[in-house]
C-alpha atoms as a PDB file:
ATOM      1  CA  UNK A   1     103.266  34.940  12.758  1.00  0.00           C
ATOM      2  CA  UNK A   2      99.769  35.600  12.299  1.00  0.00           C
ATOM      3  CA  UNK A   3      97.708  38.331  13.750  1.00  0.00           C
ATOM      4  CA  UNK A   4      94.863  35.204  14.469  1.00  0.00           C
ATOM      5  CA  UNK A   5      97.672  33.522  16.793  1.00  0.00           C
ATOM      6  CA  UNK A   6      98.301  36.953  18.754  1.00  0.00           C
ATOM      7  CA  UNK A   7      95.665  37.755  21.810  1.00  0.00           C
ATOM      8  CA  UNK A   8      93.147  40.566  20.856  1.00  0.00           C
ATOM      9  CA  UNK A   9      94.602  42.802  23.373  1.00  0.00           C
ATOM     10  CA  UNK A  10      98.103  42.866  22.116  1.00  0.00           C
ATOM     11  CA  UNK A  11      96.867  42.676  17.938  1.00  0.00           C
ATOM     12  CA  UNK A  12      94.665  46.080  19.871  1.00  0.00           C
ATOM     13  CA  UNK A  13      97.234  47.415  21.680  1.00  0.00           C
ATOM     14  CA  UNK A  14      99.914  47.283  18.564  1.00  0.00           C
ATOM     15  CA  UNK A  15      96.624  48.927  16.420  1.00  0.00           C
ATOM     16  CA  UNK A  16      96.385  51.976  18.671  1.00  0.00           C
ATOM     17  CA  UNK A  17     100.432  52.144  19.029  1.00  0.00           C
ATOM     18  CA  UNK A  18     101.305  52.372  15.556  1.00  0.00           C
ATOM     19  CA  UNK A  19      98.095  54.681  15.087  1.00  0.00           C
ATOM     20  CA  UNK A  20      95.049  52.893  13.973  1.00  0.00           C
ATOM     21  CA  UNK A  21      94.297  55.594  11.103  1.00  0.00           C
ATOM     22  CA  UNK A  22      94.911  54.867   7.513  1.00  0.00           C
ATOM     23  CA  UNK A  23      96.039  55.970   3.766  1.00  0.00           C
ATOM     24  CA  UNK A  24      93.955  56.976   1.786  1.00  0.00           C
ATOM     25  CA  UNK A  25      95.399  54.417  -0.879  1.00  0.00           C
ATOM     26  CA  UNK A  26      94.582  51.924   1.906  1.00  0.00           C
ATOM     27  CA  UNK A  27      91.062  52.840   2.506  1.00  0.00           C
ATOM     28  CA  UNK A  28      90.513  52.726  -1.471  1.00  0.00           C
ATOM     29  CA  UNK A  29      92.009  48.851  -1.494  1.00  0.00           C
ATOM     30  CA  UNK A  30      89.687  48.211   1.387  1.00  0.00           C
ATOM     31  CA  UNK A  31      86.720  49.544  -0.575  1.00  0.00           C
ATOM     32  CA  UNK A  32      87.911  47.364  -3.270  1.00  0.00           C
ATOM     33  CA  UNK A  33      88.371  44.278  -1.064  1.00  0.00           C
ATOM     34  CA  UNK A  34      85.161  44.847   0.871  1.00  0.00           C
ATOM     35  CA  UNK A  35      83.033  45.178  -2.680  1.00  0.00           C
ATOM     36  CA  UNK A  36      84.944  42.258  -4.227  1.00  0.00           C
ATOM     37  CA  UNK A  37      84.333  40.140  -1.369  1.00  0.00           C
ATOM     38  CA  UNK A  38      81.547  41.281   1.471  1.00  0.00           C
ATOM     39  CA  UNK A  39      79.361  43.282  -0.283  1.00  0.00           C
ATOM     40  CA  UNK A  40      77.279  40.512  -1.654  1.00  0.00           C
ATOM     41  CA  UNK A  41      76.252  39.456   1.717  1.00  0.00           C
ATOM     42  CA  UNK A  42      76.656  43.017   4.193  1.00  0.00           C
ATOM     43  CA  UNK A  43      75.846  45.253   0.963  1.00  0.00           C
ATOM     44  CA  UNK A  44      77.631  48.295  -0.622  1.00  0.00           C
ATOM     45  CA  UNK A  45      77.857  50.190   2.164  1.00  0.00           C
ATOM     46  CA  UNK A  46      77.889  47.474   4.901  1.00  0.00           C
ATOM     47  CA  UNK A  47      74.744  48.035   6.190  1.00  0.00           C
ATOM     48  CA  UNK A  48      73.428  44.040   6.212  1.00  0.00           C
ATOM     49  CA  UNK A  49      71.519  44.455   3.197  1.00  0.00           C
ATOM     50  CA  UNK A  50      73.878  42.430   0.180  1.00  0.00           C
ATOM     51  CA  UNK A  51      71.939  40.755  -2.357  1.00  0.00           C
ATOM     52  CA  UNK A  52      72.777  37.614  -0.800  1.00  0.00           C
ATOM     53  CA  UNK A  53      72.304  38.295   2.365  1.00  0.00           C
ATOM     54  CA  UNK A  54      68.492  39.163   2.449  1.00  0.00           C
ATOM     55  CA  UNK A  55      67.941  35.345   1.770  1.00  0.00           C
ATOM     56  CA  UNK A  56      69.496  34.490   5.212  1.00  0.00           C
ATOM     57  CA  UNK A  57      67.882  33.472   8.629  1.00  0.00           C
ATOM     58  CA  UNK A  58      69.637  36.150   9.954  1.00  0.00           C
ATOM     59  CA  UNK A  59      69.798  39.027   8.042  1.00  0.00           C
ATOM     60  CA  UNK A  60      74.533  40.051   8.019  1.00  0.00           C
ATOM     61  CA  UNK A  61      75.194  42.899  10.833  1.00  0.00           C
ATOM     62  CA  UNK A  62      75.227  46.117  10.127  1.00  0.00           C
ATOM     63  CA  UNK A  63      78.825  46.971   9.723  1.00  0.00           C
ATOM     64  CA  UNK A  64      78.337  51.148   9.959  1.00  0.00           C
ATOM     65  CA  UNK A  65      77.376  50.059  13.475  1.00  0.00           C
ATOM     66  CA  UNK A  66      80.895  48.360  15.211  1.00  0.00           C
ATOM     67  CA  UNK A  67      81.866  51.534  17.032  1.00  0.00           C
ATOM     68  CA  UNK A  68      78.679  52.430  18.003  1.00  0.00           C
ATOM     69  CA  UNK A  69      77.379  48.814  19.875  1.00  0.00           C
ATOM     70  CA  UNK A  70      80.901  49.154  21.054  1.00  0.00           C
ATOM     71  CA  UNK A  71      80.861  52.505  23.452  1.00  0.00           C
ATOM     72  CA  UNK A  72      82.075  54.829  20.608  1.00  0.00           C
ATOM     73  CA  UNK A  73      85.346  52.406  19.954  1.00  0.00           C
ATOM     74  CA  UNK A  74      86.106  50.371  16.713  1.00  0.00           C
ATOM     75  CA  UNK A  75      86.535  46.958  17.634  1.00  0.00           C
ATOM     76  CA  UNK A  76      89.836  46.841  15.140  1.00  0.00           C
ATOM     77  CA  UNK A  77      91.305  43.498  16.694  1.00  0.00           C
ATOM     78  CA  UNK A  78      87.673  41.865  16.759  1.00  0.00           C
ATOM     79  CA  UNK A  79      87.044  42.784  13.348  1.00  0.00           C
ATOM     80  CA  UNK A  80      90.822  42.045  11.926  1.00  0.00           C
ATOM     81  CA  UNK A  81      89.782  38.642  13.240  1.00  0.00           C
ATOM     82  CA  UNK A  82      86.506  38.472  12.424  1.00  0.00           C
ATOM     83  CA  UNK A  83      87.765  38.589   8.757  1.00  0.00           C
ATOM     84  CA  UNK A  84      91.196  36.555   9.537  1.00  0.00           C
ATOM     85  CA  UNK A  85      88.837  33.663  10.622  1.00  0.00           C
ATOM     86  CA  UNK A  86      90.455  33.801  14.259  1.00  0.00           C
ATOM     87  CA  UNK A  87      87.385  34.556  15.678  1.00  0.00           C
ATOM     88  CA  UNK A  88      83.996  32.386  15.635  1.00  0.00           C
ATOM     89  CA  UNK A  89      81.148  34.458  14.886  1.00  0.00           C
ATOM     90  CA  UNK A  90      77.735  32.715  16.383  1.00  0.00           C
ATOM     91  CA  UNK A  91      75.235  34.678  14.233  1.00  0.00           C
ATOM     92  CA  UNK A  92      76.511  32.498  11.384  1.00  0.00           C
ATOM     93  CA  UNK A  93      75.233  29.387  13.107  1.00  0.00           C
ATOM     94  CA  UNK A  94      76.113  26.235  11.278  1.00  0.00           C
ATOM     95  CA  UNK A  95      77.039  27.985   7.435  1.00  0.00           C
ATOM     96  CA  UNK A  96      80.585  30.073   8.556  1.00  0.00           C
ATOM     97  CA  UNK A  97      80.970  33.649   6.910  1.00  0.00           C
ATOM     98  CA  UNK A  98      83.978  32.657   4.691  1.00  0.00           C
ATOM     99  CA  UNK A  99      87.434  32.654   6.004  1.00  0.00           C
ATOM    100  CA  UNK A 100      89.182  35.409   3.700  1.00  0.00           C
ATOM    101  CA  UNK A 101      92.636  34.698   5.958  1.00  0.00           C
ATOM    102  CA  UNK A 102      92.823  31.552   4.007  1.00  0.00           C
ATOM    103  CA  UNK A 103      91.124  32.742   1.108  1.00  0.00           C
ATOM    104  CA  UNK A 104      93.344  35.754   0.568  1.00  0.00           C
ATOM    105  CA  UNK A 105      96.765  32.913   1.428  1.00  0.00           C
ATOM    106  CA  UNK A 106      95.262  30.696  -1.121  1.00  0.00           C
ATOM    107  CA  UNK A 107      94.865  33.763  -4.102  1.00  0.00           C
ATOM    108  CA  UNK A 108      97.864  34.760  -3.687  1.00  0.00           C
ATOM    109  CA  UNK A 109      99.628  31.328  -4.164  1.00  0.00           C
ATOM    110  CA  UNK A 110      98.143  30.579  -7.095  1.00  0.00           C
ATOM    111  CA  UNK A 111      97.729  33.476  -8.536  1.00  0.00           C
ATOM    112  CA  UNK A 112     100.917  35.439  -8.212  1.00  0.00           C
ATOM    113  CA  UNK A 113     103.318  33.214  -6.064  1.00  0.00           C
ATOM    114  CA  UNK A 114     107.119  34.773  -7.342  1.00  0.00           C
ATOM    115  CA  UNK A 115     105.866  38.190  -7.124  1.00  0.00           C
ATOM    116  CA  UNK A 116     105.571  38.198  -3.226  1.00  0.00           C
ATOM    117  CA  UNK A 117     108.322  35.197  -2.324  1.00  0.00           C
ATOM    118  CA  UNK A 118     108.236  34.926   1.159  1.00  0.00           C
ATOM    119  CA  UNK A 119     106.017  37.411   2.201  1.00  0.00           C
ATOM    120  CA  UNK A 120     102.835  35.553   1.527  1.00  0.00           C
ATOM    121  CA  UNK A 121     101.807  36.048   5.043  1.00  0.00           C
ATOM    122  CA  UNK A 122     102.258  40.105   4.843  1.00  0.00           C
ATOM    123  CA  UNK A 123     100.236  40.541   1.991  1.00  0.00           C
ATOM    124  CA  UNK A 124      97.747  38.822   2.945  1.00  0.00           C
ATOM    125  CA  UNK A 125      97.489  40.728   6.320  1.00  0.00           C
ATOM    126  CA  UNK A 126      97.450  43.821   4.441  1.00  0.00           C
ATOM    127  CA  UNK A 127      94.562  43.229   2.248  1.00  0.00           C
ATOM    128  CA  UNK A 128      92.603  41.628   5.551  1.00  0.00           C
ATOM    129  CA  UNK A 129      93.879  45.146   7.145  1.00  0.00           C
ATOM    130  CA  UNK A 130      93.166  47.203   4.229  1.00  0.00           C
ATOM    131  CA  UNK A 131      89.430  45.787   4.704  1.00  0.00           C
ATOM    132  CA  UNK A 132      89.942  46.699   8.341  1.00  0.00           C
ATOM    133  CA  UNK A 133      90.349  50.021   7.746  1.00  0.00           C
ATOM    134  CA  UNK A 134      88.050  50.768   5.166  1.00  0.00           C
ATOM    135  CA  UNK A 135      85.178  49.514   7.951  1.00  0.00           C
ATOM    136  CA  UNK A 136      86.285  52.210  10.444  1.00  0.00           C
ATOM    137  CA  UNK A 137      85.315  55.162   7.560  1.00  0.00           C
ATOM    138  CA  UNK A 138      82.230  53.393   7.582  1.00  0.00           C
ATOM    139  CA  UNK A 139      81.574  53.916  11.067  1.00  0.00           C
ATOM    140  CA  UNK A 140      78.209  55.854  12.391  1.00  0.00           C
ATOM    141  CA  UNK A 141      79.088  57.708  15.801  1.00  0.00           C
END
């Protein structure tokens, strides 16, 4: 099961009960992940200003700002699905921010399918959660 077919409250409540604080070998994937994949459009250090994304409509949110528009609390289920594709994000309009969920699934299948055998589905929740958690270091308060 997918964290994209769980409600936000219980993917939020499971967050905060297994302790929504992470590795630092985590964080350091993230960073990778996040570089690899986001920077282009939310920049380096996630503040909406990617090479990419200056040539949009609407300039990519600022990232270092979740907690902040959010009363001081990181919107980890919201962002987890952000990412996962389970969530629709209107700034996008009619060109989607792409799906890494599927993308992640999909580069691990044809990349390195024996290595992780069944556990396609873990993996690629850790790498969306490794993202995650990298965005919550990034956090202004």
């Amino acid at each position: 099961m997918s964290f994209r077919k769980l409600p936000a409250a219980l993917v939020a409540g499971l967050s905060m009960a297994l302790g929504v604080s992470a590795s630092a070998q985590e964080v350091s994937l993230g960073k990778s992940e996040f570089n690899a994949r986001c920077a282009v459009c939310h920049g380096e250090g996630g503040k909406g200003d990617g090479m990419v994304g200056v040539l949009f409509a609407q300039k990519p949110r600022d990232l270092t700002l979740l907690a902040k528009n959010n009363n001081g609390a990181y919107p980890f289920s919201e962002v987890y699905q952000s990412i996962d594709g389970g969530r629709d994000i209107a700034a996008h309009g009619t060109s989607e921010m792409p799906i890494w969920g599927d993308f992640f699934m999909a580069d691990i299948k044809e990349d390195r399918p024996s290595t992780y055998g069944r556990n396609l589905e873990a993996v690629k929740q850790g790498r969306i959660l490794s993202v995650v958690y990298y965005l919550q270091t990034l956090q202004q308060r």
